[in-house]
Protein backbone atom coordinates (compact mmCIF):
# COMPACT_ATOMS: atom_id res chain seq x y z
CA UNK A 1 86.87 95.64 108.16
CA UNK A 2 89.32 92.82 108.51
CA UNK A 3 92.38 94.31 106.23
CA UNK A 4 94.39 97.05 107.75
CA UNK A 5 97.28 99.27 107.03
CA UNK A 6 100.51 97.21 105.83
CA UNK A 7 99.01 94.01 104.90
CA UNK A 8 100.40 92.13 101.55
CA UNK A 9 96.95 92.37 99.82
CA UNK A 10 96.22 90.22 96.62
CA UNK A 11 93.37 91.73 93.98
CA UNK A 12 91.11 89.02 93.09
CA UNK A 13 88.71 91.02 91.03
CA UNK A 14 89.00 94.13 88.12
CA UNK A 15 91.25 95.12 85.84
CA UNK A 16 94.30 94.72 88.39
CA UNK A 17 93.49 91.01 89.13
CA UNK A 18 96.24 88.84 90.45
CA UNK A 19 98.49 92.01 91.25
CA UNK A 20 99.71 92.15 94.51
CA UNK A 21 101.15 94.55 97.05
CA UNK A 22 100.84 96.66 100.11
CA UNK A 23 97.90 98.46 101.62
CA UNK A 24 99.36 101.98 101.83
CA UNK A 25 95.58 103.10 103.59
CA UNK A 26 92.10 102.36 104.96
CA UNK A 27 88.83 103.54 105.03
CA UNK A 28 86.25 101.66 107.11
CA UNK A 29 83.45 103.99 106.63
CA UNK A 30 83.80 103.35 102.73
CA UNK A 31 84.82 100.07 102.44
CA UNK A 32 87.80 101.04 100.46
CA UNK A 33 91.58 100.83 100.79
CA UNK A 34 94.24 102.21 98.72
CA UNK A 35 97.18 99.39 97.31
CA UNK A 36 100.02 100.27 96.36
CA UNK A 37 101.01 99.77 92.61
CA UNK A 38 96.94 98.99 92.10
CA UNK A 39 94.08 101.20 90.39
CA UNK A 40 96.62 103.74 89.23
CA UNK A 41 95.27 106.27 87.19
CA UNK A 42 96.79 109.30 85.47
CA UNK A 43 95.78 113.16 86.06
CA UNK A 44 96.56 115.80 83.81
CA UNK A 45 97.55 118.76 85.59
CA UNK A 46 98.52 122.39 84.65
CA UNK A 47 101.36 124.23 85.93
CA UNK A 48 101.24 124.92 89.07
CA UNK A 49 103.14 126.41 92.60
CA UNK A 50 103.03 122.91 93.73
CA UNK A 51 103.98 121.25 90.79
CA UNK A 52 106.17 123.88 88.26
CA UNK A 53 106.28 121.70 85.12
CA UNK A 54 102.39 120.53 85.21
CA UNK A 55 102.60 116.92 83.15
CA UNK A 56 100.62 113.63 83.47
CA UNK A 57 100.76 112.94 87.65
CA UNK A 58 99.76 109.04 88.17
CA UNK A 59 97.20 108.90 91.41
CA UNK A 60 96.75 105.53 93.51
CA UNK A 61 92.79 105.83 93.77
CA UNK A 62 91.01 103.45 95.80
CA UNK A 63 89.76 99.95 95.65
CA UNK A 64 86.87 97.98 97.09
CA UNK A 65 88.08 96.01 99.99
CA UNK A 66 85.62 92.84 98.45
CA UNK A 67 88.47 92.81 95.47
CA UNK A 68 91.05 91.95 97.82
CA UNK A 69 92.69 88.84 99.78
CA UNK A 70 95.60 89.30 102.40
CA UNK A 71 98.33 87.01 101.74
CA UNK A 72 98.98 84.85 104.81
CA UNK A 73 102.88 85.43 105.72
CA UNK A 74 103.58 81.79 106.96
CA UNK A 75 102.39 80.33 103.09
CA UNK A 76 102.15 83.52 100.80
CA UNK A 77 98.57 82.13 99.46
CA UNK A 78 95.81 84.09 99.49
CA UNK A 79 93.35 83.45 103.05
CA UNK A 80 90.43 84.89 104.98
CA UNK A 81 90.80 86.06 107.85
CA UNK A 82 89.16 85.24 111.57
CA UNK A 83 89.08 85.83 115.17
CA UNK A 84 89.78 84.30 118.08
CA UNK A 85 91.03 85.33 121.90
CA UNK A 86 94.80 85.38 123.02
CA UNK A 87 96.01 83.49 126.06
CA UNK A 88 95.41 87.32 127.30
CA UNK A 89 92.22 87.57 126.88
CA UNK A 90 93.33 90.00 123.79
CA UNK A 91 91.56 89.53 120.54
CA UNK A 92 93.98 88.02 117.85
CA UNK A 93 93.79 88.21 113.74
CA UNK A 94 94.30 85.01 112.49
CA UNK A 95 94.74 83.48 109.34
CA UNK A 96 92.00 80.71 108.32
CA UNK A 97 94.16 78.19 105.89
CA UNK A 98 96.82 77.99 108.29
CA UNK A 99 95.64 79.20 111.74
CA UNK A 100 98.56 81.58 112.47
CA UNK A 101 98.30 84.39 114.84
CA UNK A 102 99.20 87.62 113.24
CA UNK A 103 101.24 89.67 115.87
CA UNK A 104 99.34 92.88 113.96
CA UNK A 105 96.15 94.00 115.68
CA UNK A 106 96.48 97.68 115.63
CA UNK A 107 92.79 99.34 114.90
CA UNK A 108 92.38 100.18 111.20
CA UNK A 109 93.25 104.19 110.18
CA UNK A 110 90.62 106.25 108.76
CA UNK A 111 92.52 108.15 106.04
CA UNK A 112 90.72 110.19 102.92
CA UNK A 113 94.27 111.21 101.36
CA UNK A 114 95.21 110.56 98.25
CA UNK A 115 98.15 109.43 97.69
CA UNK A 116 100.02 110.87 94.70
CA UNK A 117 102.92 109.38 92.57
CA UNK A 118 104.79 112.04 90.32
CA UNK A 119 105.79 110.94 87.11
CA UNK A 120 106.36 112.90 83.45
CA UNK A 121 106.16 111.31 80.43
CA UNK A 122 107.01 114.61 78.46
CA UNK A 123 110.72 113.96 77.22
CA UNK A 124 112.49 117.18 77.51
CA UNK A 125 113.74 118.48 74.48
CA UNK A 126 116.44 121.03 73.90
């Protein structure tokens, strides 16, 4: 997988087409990622230790990595990305529309957390 952890993603495909932002985690073995601000859902929850009031929680679930484009930083339009050796020898991401070297290449992070955004849309009355 190409994409990895803090890349400016744009969807391309779903119900959260043309929304951007920032890919919070990865998971290779699924093809997935998770984006932030994308594929929010809401839970309904009961009270609980964790969580006193229960409510609606909203839960960033994740998205196919084919639904996404990174946005190359040097243009901020969407691009694929490619491969090609450093003056090292070191392997370097690069971007195909304008053939910038990304200074990223840090391995991909196998995560399987969800990541959980609190929010209560109970007014509280008194």
């Amino acid at each position: 997988m190409k994409i990895i952890k803090k890349d400016k993603v744009l969807v391309i495909a779903g119900r959260d087409k043309g929304k951007t932002g920032e890919v919070l985690a990865v998971m290779p073995s699924k093809s997935q990622l998770i984006v932030e601000g994308v594929n929010i859902a809401k839970r309904h929850t009961k009270p609980s230790q964790n969580q006193p009031k229960g409510g609606i929680v909203e839960i960033t679930k994740p998205i196919s990595a084919s639904k996404v484009m990174v946005i190359d930083p040097t243009t901020g339009k969407p691009a694929r990305i490619g491969y090609k050796l450093g003056a090292k020898g070191k392997k370097e991401r690069i971007f195909k529309v304008s053939k910038f070297a990304n200074p990223k290449t840090k391995k991909a992070v196998t995560t399987d957390k969800k990541i959980k955004t609190v929010t209560n849309s109970k007014s509280e009355k008194k």
